[in-house]
C-alpha atoms as a PDB file:
ATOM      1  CA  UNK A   1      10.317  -6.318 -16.454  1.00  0.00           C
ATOM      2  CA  UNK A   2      14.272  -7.477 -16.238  1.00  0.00           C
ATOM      3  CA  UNK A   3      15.356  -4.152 -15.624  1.00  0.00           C
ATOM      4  CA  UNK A   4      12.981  -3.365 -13.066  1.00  0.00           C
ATOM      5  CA  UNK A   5      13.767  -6.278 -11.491  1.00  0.00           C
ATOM      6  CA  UNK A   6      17.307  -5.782 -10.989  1.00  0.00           C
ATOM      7  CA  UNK A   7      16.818  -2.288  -9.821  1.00  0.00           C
ATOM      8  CA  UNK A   8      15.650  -2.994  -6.920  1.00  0.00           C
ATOM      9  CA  UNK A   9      13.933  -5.447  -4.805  1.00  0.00           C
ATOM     10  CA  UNK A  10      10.664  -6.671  -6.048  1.00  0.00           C
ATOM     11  CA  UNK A  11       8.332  -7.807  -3.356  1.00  0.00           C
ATOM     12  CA  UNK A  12       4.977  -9.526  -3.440  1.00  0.00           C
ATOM     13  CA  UNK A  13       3.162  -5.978  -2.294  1.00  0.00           C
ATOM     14  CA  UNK A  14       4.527  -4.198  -5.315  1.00  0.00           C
ATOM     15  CA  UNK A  15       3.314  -7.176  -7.752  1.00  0.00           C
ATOM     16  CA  UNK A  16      -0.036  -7.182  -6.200  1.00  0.00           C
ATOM     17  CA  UNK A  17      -0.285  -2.916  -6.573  1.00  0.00           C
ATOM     18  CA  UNK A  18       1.004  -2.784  -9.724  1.00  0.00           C
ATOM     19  CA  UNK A  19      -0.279  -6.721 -12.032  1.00  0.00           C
ATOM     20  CA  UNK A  20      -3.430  -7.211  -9.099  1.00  0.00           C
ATOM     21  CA  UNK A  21      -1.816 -10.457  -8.713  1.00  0.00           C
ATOM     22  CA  UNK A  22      -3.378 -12.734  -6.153  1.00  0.00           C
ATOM     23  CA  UNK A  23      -3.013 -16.177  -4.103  1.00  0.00           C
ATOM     24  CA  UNK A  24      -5.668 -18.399  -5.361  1.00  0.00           C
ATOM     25  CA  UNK A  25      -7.360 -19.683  -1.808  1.00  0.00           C
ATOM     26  CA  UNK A  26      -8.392 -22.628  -3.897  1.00  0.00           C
ATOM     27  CA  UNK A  27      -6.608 -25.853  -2.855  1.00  0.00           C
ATOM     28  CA  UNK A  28      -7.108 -27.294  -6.364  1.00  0.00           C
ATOM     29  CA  UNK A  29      -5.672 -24.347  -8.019  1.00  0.00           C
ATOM     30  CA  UNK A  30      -2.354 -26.451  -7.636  1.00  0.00           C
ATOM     31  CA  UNK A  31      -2.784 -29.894  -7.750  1.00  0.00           C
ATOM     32  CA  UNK A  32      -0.193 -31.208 -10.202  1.00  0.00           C
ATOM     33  CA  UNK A  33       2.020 -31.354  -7.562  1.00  0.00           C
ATOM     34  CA  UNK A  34       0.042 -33.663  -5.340  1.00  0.00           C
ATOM     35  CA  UNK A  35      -1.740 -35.774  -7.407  1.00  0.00           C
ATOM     36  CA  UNK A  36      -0.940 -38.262 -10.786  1.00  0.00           C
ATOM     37  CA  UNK A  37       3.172 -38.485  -9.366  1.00  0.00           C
ATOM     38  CA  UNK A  38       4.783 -40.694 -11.155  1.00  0.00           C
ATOM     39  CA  UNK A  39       6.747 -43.416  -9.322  1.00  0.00           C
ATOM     40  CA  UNK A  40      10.365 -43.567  -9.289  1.00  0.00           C
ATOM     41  CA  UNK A  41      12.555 -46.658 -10.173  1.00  0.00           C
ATOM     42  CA  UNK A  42      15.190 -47.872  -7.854  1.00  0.00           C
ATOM     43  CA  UNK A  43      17.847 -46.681  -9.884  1.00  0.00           C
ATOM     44  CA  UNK A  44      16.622 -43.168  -9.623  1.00  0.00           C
ATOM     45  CA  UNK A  45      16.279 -43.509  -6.100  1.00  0.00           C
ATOM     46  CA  UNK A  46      19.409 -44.535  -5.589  1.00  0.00           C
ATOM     47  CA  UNK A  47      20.918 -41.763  -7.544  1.00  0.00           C
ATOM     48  CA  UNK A  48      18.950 -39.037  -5.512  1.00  0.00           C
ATOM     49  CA  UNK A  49      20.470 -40.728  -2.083  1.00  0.00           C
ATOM     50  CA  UNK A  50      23.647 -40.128  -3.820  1.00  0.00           C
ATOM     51  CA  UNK A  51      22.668 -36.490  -4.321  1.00  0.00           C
ATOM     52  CA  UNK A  52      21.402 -35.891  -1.151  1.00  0.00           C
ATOM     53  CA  UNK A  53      25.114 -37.798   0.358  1.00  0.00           C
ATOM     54  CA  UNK A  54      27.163 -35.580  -1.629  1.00  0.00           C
ATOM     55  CA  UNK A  55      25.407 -32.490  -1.072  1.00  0.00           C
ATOM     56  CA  UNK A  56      25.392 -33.240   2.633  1.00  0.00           C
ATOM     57  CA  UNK A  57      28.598 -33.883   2.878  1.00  0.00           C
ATOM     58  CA  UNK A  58      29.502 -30.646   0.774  1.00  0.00           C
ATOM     59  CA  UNK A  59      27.266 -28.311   3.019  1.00  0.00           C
ATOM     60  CA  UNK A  60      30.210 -28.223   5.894  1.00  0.00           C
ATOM     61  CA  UNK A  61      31.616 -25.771   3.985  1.00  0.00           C
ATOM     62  CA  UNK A  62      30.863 -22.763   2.097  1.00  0.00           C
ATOM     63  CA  UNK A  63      28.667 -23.575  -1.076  1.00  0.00           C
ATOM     64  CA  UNK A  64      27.908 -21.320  -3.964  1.00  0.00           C
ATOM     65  CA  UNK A  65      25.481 -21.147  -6.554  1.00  0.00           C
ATOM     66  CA  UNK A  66      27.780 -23.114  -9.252  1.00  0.00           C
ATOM     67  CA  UNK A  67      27.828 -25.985  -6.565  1.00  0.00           C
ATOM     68  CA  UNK A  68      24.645 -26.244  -5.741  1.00  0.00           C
ATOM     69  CA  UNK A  69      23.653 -26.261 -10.205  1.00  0.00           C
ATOM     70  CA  UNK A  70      26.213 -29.139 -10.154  1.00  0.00           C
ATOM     71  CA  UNK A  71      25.365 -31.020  -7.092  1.00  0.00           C
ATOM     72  CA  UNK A  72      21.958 -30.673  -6.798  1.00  0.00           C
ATOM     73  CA  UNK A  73      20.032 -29.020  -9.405  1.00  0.00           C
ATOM     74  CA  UNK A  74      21.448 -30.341 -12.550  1.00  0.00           C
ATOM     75  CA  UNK A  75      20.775 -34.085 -11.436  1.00  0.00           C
ATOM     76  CA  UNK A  76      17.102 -33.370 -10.249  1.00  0.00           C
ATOM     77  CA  UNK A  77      16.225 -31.398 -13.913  1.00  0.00           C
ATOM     78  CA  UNK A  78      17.864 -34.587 -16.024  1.00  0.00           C
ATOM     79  CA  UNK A  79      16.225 -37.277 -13.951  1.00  0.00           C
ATOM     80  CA  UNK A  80      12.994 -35.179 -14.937  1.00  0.00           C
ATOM     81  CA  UNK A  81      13.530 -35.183 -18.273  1.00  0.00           C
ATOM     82  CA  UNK A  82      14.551 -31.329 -18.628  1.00  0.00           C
ATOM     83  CA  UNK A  83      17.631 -32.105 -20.733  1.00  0.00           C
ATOM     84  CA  UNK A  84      15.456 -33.897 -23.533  1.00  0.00           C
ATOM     85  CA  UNK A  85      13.054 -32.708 -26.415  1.00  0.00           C
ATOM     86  CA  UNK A  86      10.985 -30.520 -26.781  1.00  0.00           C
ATOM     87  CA  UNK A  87      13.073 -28.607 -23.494  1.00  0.00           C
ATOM     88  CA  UNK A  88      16.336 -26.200 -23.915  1.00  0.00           C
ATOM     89  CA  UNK A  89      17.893 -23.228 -21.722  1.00  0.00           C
ATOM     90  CA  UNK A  90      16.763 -19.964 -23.335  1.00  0.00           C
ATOM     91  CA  UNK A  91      18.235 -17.659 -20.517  1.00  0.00           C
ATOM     92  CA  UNK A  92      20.248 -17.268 -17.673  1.00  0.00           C
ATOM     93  CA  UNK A  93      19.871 -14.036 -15.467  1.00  0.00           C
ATOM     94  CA  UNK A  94      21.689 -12.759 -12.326  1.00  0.00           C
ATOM     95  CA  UNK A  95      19.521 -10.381  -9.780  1.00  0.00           C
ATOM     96  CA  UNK A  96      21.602  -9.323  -6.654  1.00  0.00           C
ATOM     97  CA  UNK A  97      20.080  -9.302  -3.462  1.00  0.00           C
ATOM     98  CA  UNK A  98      20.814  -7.579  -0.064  1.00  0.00           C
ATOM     99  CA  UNK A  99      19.818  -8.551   3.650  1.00  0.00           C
ATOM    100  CA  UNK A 100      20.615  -7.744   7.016  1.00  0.00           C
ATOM    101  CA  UNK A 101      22.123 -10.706   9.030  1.00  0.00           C
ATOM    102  CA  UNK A 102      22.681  -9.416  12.754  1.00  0.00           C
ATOM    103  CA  UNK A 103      23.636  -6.281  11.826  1.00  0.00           C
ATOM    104  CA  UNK A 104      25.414  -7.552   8.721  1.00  0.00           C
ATOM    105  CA  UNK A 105      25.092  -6.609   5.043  1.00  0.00           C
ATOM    106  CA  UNK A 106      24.673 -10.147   3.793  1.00  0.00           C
ATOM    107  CA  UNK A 107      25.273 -10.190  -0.372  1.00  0.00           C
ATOM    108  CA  UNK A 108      23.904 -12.946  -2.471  1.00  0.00           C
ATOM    109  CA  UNK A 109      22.089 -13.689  -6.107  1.00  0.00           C
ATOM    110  CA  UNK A 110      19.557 -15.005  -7.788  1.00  0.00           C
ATOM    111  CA  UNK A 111      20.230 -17.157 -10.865  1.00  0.00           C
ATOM    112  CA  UNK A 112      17.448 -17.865 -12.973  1.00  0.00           C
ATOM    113  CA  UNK A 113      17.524 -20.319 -15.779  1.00  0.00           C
ATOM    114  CA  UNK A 114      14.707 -20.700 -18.271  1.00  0.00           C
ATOM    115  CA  UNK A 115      13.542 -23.692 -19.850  1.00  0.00           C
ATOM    116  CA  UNK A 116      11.006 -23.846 -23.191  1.00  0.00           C
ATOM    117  CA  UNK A 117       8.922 -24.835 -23.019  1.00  0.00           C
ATOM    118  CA  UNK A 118       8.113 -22.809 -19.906  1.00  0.00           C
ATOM    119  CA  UNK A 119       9.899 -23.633 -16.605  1.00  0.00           C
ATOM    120  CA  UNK A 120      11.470 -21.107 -15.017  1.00  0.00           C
ATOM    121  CA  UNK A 121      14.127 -22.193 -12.424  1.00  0.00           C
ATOM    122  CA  UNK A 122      15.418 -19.907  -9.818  1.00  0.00           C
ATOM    123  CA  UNK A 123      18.655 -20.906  -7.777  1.00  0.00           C
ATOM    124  CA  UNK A 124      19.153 -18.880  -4.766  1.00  0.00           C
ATOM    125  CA  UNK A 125      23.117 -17.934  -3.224  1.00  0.00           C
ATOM    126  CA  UNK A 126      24.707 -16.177  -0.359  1.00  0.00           C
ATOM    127  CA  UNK A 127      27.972 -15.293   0.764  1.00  0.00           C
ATOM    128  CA  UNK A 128      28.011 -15.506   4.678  1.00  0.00           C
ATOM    129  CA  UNK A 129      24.725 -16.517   5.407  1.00  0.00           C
ATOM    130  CA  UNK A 130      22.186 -18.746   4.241  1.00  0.00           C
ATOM    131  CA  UNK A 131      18.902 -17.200   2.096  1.00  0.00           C
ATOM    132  CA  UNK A 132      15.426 -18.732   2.455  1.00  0.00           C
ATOM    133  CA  UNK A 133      13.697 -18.789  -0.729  1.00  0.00           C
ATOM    134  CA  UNK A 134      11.563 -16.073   0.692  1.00  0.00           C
ATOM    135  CA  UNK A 135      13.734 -13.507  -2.040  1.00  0.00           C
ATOM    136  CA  UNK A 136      13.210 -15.707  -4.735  1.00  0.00           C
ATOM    137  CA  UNK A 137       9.665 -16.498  -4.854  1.00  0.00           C
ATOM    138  CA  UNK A 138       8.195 -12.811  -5.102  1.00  0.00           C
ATOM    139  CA  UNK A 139      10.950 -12.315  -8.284  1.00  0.00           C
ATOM    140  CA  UNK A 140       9.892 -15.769  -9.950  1.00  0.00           C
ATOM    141  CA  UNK A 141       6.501 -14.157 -10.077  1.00  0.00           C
ATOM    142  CA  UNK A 142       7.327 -11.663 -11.995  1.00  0.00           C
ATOM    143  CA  UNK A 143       9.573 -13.144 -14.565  1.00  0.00           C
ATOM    144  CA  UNK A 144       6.408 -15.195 -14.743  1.00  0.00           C
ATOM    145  CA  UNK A 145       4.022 -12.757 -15.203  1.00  0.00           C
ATOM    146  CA  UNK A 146       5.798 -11.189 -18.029  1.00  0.00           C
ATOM    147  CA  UNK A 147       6.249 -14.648 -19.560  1.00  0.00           C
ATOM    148  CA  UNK A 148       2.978 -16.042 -18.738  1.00  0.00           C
ATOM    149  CA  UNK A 149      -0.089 -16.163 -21.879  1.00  0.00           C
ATOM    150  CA  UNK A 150      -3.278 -15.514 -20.623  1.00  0.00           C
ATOM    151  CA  UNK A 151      -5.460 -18.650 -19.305  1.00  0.00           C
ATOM    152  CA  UNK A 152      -2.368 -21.001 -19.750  1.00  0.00           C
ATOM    153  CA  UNK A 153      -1.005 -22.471 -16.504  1.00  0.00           C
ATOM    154  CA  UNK A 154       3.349 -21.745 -15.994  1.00  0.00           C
ATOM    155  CA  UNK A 155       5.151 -23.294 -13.592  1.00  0.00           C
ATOM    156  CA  UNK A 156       8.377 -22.020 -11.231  1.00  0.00           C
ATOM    157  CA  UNK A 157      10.814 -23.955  -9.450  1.00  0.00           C
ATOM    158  CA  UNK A 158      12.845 -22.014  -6.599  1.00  0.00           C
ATOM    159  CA  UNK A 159      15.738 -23.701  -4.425  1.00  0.00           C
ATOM    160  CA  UNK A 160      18.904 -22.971  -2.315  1.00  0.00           C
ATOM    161  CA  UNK A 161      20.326 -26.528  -2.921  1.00  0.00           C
ATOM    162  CA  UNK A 162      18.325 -27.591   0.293  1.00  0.00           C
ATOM    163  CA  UNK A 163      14.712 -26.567  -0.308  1.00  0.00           C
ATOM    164  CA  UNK A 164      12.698 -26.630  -2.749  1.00  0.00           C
ATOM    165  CA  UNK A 165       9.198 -24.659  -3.949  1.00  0.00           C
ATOM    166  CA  UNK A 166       7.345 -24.848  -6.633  1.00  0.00           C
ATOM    167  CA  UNK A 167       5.056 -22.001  -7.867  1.00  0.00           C
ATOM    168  CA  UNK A 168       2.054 -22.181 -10.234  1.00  0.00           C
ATOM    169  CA  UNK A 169       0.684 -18.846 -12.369  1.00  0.00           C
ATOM    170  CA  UNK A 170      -2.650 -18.457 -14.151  1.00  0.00           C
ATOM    171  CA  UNK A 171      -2.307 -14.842 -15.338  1.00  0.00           C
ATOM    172  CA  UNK A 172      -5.921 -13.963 -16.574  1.00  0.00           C
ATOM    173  CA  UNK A 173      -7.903 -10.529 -15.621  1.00  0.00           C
ATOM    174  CA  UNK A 174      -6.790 -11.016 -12.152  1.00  0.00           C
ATOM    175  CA  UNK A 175      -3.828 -13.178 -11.946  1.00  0.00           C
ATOM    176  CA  UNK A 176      -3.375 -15.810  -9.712  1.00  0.00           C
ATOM    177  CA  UNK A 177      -0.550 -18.151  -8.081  1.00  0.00           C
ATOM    178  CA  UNK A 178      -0.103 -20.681  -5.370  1.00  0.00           C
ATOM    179  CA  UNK A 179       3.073 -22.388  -4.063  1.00  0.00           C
ATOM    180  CA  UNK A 180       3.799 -25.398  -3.254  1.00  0.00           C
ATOM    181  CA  UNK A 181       4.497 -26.961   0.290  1.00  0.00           C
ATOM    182  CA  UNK A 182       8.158 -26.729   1.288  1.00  0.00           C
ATOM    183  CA  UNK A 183      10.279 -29.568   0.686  1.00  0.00           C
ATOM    184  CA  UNK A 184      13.854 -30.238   2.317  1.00  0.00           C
ATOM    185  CA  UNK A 185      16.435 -32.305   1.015  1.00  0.00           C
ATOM    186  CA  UNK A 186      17.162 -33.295   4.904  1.00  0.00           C
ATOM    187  CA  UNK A 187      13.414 -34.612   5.389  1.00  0.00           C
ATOM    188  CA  UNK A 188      13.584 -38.377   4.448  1.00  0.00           C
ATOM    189  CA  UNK A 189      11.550 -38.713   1.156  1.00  0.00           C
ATOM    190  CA  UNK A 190      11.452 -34.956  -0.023  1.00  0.00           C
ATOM    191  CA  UNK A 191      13.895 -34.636  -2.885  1.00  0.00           C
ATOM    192  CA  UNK A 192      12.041 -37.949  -4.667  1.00  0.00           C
ATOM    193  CA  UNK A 193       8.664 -36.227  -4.425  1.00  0.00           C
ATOM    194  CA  UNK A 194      10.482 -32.779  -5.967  1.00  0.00           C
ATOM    195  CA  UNK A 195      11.790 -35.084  -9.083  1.00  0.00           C
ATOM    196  CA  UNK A 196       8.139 -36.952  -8.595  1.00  0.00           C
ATOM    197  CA  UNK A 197       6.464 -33.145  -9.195  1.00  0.00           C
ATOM    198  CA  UNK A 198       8.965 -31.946 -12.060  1.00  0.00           C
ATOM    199  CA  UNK A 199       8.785 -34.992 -13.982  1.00  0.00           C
ATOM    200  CA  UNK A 200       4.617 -34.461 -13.598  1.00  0.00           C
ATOM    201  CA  UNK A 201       4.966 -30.250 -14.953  1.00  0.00           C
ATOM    202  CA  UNK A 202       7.445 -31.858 -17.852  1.00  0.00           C
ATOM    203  CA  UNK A 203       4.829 -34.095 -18.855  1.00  0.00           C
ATOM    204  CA  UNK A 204       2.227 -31.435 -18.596  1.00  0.00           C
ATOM    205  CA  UNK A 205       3.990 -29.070 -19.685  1.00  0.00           C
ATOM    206  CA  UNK A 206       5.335 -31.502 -23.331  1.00  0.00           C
ATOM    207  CA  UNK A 207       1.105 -32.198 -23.570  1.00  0.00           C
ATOM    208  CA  UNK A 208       0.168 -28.374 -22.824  1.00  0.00           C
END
């Protein structure tokens, strides 16, 4: 599944062909990140408006993928509990990604970190011009389908530092996923419901 993912690029067309994956049309497929949130104190609050300052501030210029981990995504997975037991890193893959910006080969990667129990993290980076998380989401899916035991719920995590989408994947007969709304770190509350919603899958995911 690794290899075939960084031979070329995977899209959600060739995963429904070749796994018959498909979007649940059930809106309670997904509802661990709507309901049950847990509330945040006003120290964490205060350290995500710190976050979202610095990060802010930092997106004047160029960022890359090591900035955004340091900046943005490394705060968000501690405040949720990621860097505690029963959780550790496993893996960290690269996928390379092409686009066409205005005529422009735009080159950028995909770094995807693992966490075990299962939460796979991808962080999305471009030289030149900014990726949505379109590129991300259809190869989250399939690092999650190879992953994923049958019947028992895994969750993804995509972001470019300034939105955020989490996936869910039941993979069963036919397999089925849902995303998340998109969240912004711009939009006024966003980034405290996206640590709300990953300190929710941790505890799930601890209790699974």
């Amino acid at each position: 599944m690794v290899q075939l993912i960084q031979e070329r690029d995977i899209t959600l067309a060739q995963l429904i062909d070749e796994f018959g994956l498909q979007r649940a049309d059930n809106e309670q497929f997904f509802s661990e990140w709507q309901h049950d949130l847990p509330e945040l104190s006003d120290l964490e609050k205060e350290s995500l408006n710190q976050v979202k300052a610095e990060y802010l501030h930092l997106s004047k210029y160029s960022i890359l993928s090591p900035v955004v981990k340091m900046v943005v995504l490394s705060p968000l997975l501690r405040l949720a509990g990621f860097y505690q037991p029963p959780f550790y890193i496993a893996l960290e893959e690269e996928v390379r990604i092409f686009s066409e910006d205005k005529g422009t080969i735009v080159r950028g990667r995909i770094d995807t970190l693992v966490f075990h129990p299962p939460l796979w993290v991808l962080v999305i980076e471009a030289k030149g011009s900014d990726y949505s998380l379109v590129p991300a989401i259809p190869q989250a899916l399939a690092y999650m389908l190879a992953d994923a035991t049958s019947a028992k719920p895994i969750f993804g995590f995509v972001t470019n530092g300034s939105e955020f989408r989490f996936i869910k994947l039941i993979k069963a007969e036919t397999s089925q996923y849902v995303l998340s709304d998109l969240f912004a770190l711009d939009s006024r509350d966003d980034i405290q419901t996206v640590v709300k919603v990953l300190k929710h899958l941790a505890y799930l995911i601890r209790n699974s």
